[in-house]
C-alpha atoms as a PDB file:
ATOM      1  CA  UNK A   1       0.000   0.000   0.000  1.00  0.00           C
ATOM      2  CA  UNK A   2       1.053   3.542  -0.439  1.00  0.00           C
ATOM      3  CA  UNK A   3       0.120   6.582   1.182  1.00  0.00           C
ATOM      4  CA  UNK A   4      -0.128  10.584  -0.420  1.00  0.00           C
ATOM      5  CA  UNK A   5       0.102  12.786   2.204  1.00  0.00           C
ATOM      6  CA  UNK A   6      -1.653  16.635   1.955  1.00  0.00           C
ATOM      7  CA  UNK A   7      -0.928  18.859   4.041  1.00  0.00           C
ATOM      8  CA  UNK A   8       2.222  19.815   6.193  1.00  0.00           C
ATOM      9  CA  UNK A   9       2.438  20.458   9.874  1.00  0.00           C
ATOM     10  CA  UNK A  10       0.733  17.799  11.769  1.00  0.00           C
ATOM     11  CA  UNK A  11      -0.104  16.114   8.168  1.00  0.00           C
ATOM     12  CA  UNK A  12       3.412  14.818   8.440  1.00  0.00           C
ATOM     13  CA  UNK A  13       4.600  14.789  12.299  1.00  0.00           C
ATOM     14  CA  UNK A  14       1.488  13.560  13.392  1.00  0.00           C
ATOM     15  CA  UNK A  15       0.250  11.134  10.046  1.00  0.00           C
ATOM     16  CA  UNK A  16       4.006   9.344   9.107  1.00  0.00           C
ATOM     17  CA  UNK A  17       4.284   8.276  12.191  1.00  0.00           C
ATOM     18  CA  UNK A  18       0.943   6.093  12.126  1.00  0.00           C
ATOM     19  CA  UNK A  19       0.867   4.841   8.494  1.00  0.00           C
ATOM     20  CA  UNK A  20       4.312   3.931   8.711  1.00  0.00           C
ATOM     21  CA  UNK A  21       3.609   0.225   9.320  1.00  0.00           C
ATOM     22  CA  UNK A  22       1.363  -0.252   7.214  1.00  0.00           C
ATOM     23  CA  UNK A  23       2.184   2.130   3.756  1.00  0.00           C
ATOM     24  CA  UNK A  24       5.287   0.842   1.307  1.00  0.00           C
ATOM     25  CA  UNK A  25       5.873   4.102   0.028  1.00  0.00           C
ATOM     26  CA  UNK A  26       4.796   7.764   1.748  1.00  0.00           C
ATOM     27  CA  UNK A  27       4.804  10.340  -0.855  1.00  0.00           C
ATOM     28  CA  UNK A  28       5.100  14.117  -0.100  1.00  0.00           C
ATOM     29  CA  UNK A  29       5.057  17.577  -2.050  1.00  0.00           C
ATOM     30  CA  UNK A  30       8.211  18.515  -2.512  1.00  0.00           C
ATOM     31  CA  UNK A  31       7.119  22.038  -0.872  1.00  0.00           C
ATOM     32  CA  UNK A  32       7.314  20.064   2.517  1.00  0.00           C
ATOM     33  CA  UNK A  33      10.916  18.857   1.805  1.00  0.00           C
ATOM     34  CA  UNK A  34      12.549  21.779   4.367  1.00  0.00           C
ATOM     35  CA  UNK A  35       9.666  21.257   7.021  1.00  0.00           C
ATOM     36  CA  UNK A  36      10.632  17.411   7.366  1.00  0.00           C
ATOM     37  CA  UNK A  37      14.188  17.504   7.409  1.00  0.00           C
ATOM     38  CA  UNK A  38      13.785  20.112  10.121  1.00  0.00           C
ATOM     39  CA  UNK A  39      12.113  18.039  12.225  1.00  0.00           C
ATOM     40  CA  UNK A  40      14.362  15.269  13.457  1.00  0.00           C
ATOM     41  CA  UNK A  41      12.188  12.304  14.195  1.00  0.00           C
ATOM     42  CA  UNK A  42      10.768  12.133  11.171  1.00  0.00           C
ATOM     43  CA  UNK A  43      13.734  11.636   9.426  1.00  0.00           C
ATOM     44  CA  UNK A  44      13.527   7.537  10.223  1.00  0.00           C
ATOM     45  CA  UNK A  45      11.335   7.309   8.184  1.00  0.00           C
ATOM     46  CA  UNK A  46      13.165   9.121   4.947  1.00  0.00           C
ATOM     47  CA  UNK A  47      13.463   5.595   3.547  1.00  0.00           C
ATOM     48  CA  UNK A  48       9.819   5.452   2.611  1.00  0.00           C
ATOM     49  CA  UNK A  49       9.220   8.948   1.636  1.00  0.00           C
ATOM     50  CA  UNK A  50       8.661   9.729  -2.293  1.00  0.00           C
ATOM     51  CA  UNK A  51       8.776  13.332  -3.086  1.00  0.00           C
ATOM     52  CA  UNK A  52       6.733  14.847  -5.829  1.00  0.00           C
ATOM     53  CA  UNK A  53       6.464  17.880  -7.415  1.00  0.00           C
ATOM     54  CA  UNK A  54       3.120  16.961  -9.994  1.00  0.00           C
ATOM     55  CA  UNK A  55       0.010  15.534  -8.801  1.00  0.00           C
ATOM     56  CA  UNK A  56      -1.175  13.862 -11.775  1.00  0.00           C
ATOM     57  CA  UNK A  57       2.052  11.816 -11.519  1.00  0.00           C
ATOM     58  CA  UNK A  58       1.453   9.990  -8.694  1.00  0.00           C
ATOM     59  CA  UNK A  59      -2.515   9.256  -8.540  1.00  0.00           C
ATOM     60  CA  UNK A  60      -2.133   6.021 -10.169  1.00  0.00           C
ATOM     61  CA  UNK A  61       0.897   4.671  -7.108  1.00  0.00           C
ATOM     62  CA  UNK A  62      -0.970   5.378  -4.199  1.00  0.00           C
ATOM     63  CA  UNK A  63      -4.153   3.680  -2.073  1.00  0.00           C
ATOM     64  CA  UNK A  64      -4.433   6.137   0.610  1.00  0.00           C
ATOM     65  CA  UNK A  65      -4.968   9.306   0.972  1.00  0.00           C
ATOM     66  CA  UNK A  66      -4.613  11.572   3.859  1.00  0.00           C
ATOM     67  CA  UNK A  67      -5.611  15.077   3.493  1.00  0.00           C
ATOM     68  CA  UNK A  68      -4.332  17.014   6.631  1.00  0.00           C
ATOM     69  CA  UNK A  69      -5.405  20.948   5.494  1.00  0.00           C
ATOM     70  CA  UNK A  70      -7.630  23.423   5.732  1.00  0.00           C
ATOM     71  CA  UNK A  71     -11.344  22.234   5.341  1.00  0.00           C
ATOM     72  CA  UNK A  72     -11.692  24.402   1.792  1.00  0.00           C
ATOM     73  CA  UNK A  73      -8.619  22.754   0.931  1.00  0.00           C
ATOM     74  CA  UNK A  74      -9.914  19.468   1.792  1.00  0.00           C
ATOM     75  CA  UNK A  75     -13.146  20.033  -0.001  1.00  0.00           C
ATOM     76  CA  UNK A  76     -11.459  21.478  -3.537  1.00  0.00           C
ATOM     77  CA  UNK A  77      -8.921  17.965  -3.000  1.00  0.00           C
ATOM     78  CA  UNK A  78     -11.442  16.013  -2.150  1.00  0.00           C
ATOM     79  CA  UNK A  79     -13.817  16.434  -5.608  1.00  0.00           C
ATOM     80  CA  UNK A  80     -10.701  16.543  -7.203  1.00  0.00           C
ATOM     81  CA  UNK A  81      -9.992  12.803  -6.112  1.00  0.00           C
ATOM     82  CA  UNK A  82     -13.545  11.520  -6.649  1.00  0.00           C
ATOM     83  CA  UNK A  83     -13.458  12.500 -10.162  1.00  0.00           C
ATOM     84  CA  UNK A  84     -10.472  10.869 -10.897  1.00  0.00           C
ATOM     85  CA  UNK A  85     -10.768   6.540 -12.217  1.00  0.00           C
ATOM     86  CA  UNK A  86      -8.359   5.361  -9.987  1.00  0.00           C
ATOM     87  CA  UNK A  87      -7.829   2.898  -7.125  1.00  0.00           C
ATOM     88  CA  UNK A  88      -8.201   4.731  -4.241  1.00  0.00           C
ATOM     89  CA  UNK A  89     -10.533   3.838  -2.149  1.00  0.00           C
ATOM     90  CA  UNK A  90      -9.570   5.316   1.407  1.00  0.00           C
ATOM     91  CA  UNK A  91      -9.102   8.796   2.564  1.00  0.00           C
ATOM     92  CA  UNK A  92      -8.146  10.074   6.069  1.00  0.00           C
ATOM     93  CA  UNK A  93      -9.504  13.285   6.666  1.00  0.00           C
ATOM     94  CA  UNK A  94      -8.590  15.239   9.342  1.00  0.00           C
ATOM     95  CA  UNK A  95     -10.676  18.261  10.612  1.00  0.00           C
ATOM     96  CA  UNK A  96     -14.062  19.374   9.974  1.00  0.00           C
ATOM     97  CA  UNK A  97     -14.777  18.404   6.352  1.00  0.00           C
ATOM     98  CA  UNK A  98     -15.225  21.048   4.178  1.00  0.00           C
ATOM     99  CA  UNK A  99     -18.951  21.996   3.050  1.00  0.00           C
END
């Protein structure tokens, strides 16, 4: 399984953490590159971590989704997901969902 991360702040300190057992491959914006290398226990888990810099590129790799951001943020990534024909099938979603 792999696992798409949105979001930085406690969408990576708090989320790698707990999907680290269970997701092959974690991948990242690269945007979030300085923000995890400044925080030392993440960087454990640097192994698993994929960084991207194009959406569209990794949809088709991943099975999870966590979306750790703003709850307009989450709504406009949300649709964006359900429209897409791929295999994901589980989002996280953390926060009041959007409207």
């Amino acid at each position: 399984m792999n696992t798409l991360i949105l979001g930085s702040g406690f969408g990576l300190y708090g989320y790698i953490p707990s999907i680290n057992s269970f997701s092959k491959k974690i991948y990242l914006k690269k945007k979030y590159k300085e923000f995890y290398y400044s925080r030392k226990e993440l960087v454990k888990f640097s192994k698993k971590i994929c960084w991207y810099s194009n959406l569209n590129e990794v949809i088709k790799k991943i099975d999870y989704v966590v979306i750790a951001q703003r709850p307009i943020d989450q709504n406009k990534n949300l649709k964006f997901f359900l429209k897409k024909k791929n295999k994901i099938k589980h989002f996280f979603l953390e926060k009041p969902l959007g409207k």
